[in-house]
N, C-alpha and C. Protein backbone atom coordinates (compact mmCIF):
# COMPACT_ATOMS: atom_id res chain seq x y z
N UNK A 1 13.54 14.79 -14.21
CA UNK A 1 12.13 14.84 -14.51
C UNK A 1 11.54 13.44 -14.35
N UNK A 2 10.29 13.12 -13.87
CA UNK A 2 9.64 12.17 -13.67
C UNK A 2 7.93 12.17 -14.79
N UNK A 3 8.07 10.57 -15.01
CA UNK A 3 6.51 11.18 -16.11
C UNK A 3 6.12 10.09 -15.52
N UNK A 4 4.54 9.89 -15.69
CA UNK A 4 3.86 8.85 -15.40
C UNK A 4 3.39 8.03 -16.23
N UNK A 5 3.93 6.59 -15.94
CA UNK A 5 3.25 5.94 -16.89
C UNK A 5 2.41 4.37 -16.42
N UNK A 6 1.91 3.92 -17.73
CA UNK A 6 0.66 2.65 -17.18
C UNK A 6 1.71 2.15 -16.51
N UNK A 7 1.19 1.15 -15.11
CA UNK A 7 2.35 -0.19 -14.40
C UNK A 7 1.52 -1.52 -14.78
N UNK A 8 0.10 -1.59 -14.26
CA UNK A 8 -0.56 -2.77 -14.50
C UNK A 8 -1.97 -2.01 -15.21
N UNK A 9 -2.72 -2.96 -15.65
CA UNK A 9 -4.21 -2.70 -16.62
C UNK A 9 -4.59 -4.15 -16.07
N UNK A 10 -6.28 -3.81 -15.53
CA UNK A 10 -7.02 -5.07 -15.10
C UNK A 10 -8.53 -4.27 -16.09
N UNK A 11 -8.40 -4.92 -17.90
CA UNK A 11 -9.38 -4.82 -18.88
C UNK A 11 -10.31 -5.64 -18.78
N UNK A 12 -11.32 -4.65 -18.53
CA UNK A 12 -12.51 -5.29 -19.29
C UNK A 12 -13.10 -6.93 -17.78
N UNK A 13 -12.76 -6.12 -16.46
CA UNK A 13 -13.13 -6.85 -15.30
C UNK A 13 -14.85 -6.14 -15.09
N UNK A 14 -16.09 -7.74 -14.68
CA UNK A 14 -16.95 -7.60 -14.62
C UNK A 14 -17.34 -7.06 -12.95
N UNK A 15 -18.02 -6.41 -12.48
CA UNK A 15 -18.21 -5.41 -11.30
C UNK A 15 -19.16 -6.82 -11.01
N UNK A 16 -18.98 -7.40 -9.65
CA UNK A 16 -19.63 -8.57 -8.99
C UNK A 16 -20.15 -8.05 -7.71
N UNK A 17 -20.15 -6.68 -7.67
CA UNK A 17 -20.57 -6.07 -6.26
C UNK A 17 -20.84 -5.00 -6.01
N UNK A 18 -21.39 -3.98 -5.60
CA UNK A 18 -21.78 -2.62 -5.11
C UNK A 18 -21.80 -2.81 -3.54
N UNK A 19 -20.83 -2.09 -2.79
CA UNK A 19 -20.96 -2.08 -1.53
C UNK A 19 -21.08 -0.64 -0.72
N UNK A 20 -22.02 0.14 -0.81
CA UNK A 20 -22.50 1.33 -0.24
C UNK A 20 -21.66 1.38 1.36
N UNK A 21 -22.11 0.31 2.27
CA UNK A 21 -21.88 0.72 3.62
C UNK A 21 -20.32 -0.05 3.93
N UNK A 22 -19.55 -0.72 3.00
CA UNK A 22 -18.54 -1.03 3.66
C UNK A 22 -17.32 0.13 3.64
N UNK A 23 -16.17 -0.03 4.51
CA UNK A 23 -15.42 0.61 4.54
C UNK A 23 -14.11 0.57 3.53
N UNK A 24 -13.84 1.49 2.77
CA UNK A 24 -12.62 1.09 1.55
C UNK A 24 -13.45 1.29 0.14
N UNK A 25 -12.92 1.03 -1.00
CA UNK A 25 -12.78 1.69 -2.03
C UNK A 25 -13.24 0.25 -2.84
N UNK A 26 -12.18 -0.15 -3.62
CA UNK A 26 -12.13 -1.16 -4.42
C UNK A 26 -11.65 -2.51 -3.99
N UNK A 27 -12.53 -3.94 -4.10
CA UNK A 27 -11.97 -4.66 -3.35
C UNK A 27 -11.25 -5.76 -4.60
N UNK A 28 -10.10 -6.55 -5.11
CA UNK A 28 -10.02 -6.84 -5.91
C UNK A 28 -9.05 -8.10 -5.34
N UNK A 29 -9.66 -10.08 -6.24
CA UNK A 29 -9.42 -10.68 -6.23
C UNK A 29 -7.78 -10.66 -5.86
N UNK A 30 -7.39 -11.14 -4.51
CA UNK A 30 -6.04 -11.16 -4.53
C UNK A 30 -5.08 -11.85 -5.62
N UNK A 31 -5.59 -12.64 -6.26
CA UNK A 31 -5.21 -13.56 -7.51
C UNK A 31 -4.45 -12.91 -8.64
N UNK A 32 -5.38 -11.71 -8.50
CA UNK A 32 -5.29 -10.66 -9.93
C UNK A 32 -4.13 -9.89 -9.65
N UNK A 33 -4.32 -9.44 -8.51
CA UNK A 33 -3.54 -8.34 -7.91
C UNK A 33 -2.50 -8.76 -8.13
N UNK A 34 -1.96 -10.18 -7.91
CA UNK A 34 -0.62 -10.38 -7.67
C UNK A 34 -0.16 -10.52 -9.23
N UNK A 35 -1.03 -11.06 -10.08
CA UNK A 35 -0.68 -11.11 -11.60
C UNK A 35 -0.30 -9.97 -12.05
N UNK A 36 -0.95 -8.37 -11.75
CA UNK A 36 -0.54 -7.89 -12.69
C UNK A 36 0.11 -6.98 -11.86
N UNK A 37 0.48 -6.88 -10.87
CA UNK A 37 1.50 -6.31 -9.66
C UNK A 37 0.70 -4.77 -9.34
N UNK A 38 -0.48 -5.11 -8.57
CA UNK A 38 -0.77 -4.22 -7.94
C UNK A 38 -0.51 -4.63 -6.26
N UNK A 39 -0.97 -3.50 -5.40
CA UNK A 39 -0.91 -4.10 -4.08
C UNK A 39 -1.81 -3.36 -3.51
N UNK A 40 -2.43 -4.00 -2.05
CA UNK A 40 -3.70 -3.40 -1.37
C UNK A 40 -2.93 -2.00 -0.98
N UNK A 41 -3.98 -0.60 -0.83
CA UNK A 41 -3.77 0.57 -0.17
C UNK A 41 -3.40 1.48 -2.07
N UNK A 42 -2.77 0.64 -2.88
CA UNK A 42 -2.50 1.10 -3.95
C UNK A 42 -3.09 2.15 -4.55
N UNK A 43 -2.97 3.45 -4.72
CA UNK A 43 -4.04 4.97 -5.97
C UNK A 43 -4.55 3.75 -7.30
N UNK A 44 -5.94 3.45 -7.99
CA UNK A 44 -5.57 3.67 -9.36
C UNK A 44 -6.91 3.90 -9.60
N UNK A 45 -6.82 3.73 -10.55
CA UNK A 45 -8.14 4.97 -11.72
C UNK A 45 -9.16 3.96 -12.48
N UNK A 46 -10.43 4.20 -12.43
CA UNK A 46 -11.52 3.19 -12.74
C UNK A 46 -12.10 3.96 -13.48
N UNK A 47 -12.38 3.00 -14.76
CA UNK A 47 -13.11 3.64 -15.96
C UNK A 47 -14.31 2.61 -16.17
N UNK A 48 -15.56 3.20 -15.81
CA UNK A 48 -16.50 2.73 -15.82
C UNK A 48 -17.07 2.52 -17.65
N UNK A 49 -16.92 1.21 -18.59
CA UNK A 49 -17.08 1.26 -20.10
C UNK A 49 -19.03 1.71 -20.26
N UNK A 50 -19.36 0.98 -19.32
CA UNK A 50 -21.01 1.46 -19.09
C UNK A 50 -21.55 2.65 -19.29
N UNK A 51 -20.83 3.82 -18.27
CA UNK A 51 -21.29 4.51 -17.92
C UNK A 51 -20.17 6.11 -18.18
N UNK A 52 -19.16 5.84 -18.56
CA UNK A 52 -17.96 6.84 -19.34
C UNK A 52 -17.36 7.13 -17.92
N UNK A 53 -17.78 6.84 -16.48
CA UNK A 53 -17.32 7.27 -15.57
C UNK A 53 -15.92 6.99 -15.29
N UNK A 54 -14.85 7.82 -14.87
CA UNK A 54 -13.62 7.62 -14.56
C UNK A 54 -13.59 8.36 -13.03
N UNK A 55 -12.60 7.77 -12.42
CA UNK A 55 -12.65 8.06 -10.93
C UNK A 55 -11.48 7.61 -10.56
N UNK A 56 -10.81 7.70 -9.10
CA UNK A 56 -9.61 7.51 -8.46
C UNK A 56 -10.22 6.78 -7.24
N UNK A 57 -9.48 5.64 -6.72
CA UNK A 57 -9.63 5.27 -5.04
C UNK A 57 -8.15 4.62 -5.11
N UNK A 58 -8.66 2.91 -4.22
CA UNK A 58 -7.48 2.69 -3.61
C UNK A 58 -7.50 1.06 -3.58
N UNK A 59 -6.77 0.22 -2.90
CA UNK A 59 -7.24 -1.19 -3.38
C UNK A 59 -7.32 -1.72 -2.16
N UNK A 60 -8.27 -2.91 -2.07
CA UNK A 60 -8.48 -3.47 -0.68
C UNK A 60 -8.07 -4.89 -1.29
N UNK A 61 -7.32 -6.07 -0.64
CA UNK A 61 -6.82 -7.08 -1.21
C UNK A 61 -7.96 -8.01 -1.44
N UNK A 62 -8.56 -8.86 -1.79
CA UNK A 62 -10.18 -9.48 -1.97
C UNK A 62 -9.88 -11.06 -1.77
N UNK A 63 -10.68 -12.02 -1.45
CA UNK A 63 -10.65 -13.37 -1.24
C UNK A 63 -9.80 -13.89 -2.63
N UNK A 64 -8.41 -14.97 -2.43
CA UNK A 64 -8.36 -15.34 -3.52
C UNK A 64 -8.95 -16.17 -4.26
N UNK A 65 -8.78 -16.14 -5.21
CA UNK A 65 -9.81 -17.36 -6.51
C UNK A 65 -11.47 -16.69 -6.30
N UNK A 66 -11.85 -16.21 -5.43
CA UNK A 66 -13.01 -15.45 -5.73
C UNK A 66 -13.51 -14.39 -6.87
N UNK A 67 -12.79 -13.92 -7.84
CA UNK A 67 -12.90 -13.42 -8.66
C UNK A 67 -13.55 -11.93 -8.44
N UNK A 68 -13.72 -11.47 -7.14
CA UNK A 68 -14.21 -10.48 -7.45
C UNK A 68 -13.60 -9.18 -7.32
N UNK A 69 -14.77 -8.45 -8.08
CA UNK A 69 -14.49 -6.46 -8.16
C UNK A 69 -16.03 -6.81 -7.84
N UNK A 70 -15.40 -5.83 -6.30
CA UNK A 70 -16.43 -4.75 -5.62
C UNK A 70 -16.20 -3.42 -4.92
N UNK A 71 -17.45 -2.71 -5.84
CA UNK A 71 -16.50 -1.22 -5.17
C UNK A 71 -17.51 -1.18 -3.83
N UNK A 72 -16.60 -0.12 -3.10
CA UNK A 72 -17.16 0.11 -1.87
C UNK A 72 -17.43 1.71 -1.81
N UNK A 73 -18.12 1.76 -0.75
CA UNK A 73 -18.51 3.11 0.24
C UNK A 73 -19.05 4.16 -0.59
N UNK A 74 -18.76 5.44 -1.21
CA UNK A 74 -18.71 6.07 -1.65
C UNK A 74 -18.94 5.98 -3.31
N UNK A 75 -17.53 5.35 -4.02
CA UNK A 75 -17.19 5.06 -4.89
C UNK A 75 -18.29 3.51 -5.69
N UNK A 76 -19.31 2.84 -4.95
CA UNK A 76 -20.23 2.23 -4.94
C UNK A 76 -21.21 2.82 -5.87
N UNK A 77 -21.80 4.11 -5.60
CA UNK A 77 -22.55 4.84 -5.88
C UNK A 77 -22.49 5.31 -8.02
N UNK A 78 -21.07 4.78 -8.10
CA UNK A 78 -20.50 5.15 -9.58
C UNK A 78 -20.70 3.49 -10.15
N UNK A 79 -21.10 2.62 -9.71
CA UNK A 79 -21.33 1.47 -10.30
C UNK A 79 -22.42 0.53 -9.94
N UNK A 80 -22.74 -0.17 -10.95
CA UNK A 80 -23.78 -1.50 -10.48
C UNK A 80 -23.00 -2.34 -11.30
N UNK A 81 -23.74 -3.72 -9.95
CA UNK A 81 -23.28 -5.10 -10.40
C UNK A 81 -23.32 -5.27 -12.18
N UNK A 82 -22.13 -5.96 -12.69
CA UNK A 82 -22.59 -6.53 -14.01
C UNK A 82 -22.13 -5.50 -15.14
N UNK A 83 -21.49 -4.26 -14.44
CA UNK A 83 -20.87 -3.27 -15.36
C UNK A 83 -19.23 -3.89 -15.48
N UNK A 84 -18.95 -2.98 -16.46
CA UNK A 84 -17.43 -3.62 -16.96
C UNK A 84 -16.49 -2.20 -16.90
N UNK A 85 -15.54 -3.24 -16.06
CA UNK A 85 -14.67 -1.63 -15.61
C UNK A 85 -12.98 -2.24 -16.30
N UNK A 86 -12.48 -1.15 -15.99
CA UNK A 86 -11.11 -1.26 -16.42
C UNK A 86 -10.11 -0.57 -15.57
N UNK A 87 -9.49 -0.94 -14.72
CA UNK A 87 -8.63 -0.56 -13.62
C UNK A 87 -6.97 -0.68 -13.88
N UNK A 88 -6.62 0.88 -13.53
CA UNK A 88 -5.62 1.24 -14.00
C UNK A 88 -4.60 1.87 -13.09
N UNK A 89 -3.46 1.30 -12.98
CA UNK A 89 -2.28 1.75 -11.93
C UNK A 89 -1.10 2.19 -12.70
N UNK A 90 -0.48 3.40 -12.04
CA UNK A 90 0.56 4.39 -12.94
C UNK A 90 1.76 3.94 -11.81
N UNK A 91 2.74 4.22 -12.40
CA UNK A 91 4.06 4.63 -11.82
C UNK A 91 5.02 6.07 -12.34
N UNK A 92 5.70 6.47 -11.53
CA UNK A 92 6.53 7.68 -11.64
C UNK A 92 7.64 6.80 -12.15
N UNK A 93 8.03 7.26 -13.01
CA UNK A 93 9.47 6.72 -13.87
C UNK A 93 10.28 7.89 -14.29
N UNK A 94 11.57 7.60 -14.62
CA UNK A 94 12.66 8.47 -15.80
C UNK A 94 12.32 8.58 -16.59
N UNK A 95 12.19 9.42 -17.70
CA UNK A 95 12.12 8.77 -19.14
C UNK A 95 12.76 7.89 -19.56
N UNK A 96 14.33 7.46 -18.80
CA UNK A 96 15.23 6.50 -19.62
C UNK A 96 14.79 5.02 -18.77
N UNK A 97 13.54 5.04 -17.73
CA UNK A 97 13.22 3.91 -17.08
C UNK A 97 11.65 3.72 -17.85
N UNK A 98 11.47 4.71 -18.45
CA UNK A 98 10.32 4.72 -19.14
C UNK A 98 10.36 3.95 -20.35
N UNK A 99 11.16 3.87 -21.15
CA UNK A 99 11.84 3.34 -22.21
C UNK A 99 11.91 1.77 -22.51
N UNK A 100 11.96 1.35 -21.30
CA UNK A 100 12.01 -0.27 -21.32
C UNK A 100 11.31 -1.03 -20.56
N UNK A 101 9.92 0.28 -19.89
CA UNK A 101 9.42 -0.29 -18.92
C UNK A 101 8.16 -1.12 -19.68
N UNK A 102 7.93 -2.32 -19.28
CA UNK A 102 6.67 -3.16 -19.36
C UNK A 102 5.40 -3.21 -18.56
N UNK A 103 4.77 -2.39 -18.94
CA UNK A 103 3.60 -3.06 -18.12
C UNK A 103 2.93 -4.02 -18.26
N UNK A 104 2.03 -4.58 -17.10
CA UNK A 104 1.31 -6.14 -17.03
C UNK A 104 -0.11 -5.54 -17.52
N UNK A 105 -0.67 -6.06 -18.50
CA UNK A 105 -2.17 -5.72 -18.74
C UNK A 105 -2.74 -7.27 -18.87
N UNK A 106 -3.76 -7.36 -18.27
CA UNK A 106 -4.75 -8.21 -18.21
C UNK A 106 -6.06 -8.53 -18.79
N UNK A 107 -6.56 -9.21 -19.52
CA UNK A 107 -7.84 -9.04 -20.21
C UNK A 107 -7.98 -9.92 -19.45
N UNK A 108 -9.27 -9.47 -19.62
CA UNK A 108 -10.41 -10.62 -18.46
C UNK A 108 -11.32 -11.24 -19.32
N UNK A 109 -11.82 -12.30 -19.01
CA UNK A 109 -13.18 -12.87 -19.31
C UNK A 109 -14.27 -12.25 -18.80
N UNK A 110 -15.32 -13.11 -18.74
CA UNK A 110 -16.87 -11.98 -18.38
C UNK A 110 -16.74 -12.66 -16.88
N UNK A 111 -16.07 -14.10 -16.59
CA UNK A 111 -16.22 -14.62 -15.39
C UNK A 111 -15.03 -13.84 -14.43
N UNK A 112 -14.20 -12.85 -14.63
CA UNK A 112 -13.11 -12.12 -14.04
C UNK A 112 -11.99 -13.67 -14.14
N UNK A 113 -11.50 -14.23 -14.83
CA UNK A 113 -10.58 -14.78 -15.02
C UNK A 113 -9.85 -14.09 -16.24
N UNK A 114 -8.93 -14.64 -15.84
CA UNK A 114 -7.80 -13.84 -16.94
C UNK A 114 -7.18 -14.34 -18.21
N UNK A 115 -7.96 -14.16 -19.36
CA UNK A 115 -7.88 -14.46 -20.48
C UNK A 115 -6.29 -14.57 -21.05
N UNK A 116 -5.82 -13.00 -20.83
CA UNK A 116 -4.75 -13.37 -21.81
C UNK A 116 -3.84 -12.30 -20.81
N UNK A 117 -2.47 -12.65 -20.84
CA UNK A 117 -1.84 -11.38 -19.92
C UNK A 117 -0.72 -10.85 -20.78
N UNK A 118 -0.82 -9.21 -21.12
CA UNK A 118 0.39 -8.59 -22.23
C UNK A 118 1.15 -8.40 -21.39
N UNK A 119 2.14 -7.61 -21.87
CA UNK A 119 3.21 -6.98 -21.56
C UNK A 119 3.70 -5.12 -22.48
N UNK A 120 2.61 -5.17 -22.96
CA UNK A 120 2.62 -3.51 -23.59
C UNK A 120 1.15 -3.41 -24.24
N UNK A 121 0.86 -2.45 -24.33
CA UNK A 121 -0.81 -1.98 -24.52
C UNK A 121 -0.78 -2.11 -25.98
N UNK A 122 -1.57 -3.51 -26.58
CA UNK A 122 -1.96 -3.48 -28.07
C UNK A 122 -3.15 -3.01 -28.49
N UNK A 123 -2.68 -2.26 -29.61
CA UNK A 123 -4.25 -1.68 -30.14
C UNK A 123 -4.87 -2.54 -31.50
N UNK A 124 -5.87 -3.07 -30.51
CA UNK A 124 -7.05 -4.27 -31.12
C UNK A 124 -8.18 -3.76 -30.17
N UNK A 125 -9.38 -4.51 -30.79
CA UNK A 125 -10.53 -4.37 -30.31
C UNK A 125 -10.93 -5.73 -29.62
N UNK A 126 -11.31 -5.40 -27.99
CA UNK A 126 -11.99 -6.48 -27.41
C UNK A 126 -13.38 -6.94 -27.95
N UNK A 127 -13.77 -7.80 -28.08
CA UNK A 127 -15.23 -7.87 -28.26
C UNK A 127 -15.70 -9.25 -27.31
């Protein structure tokens, strides 16, 4: 049996872009990506805190040290600049790989730098 669970969390990242006519999904600071081990072409799931919206695309690798999240094409249309999203990537595991697995979660600042980086999902309140 296989279950799914969190791999990386990019919390509480500020949306620096709306891109209606480009091609691709989500474009995200290569910087980040590599911190919390996502990779371009990647599935993960965007929870819009603004707007309650949750959705699925894909990742496009983004300028490094540029800091940005911009969604594209389609998926554009579910956000404006200056909203705060939270981007989320799963993995298929064992349960007995499930057990010891760590994920990378990331809190962000309001500037998309990366405040603090966990290693298991604590329950506290961002403010």
């Amino acid at each position: 049996m296989m279950i799914t669970m969190m791999k990386s969390k990019i919390h509480r990242a500020v949306v620096t872009e709306s891109n209606l006519n480009y091609v691709g999904s989500i474009t995200i600071d290569q910087d980040i990506l590599d911190t919390v081990g996502l990779i371009a072409n990647e599935k993960v799931q965007i929870v819009n805190n603004n707007n309650g919206v949750r959705f699925e695309t894909y990742i496009i690798s983004g300028e490094r040290g540029s800091k940005s999240i911009c969604l594209n094409g389609a998926a554009s249309r579910l956000v404006q600049p200056g909203d705060v999203v939270i981007i989320i990537g799963y993995a298929e595991m064992t349960p007995e790989e499930a057990q010891t697995h760590k994920p990378k979660v990331a809190i962000m600042n309001d500037d998309n730098s990366i405040a603090q980086l966990l290693h298991k999902e604590e329950a506290f309140t961002i403010v």
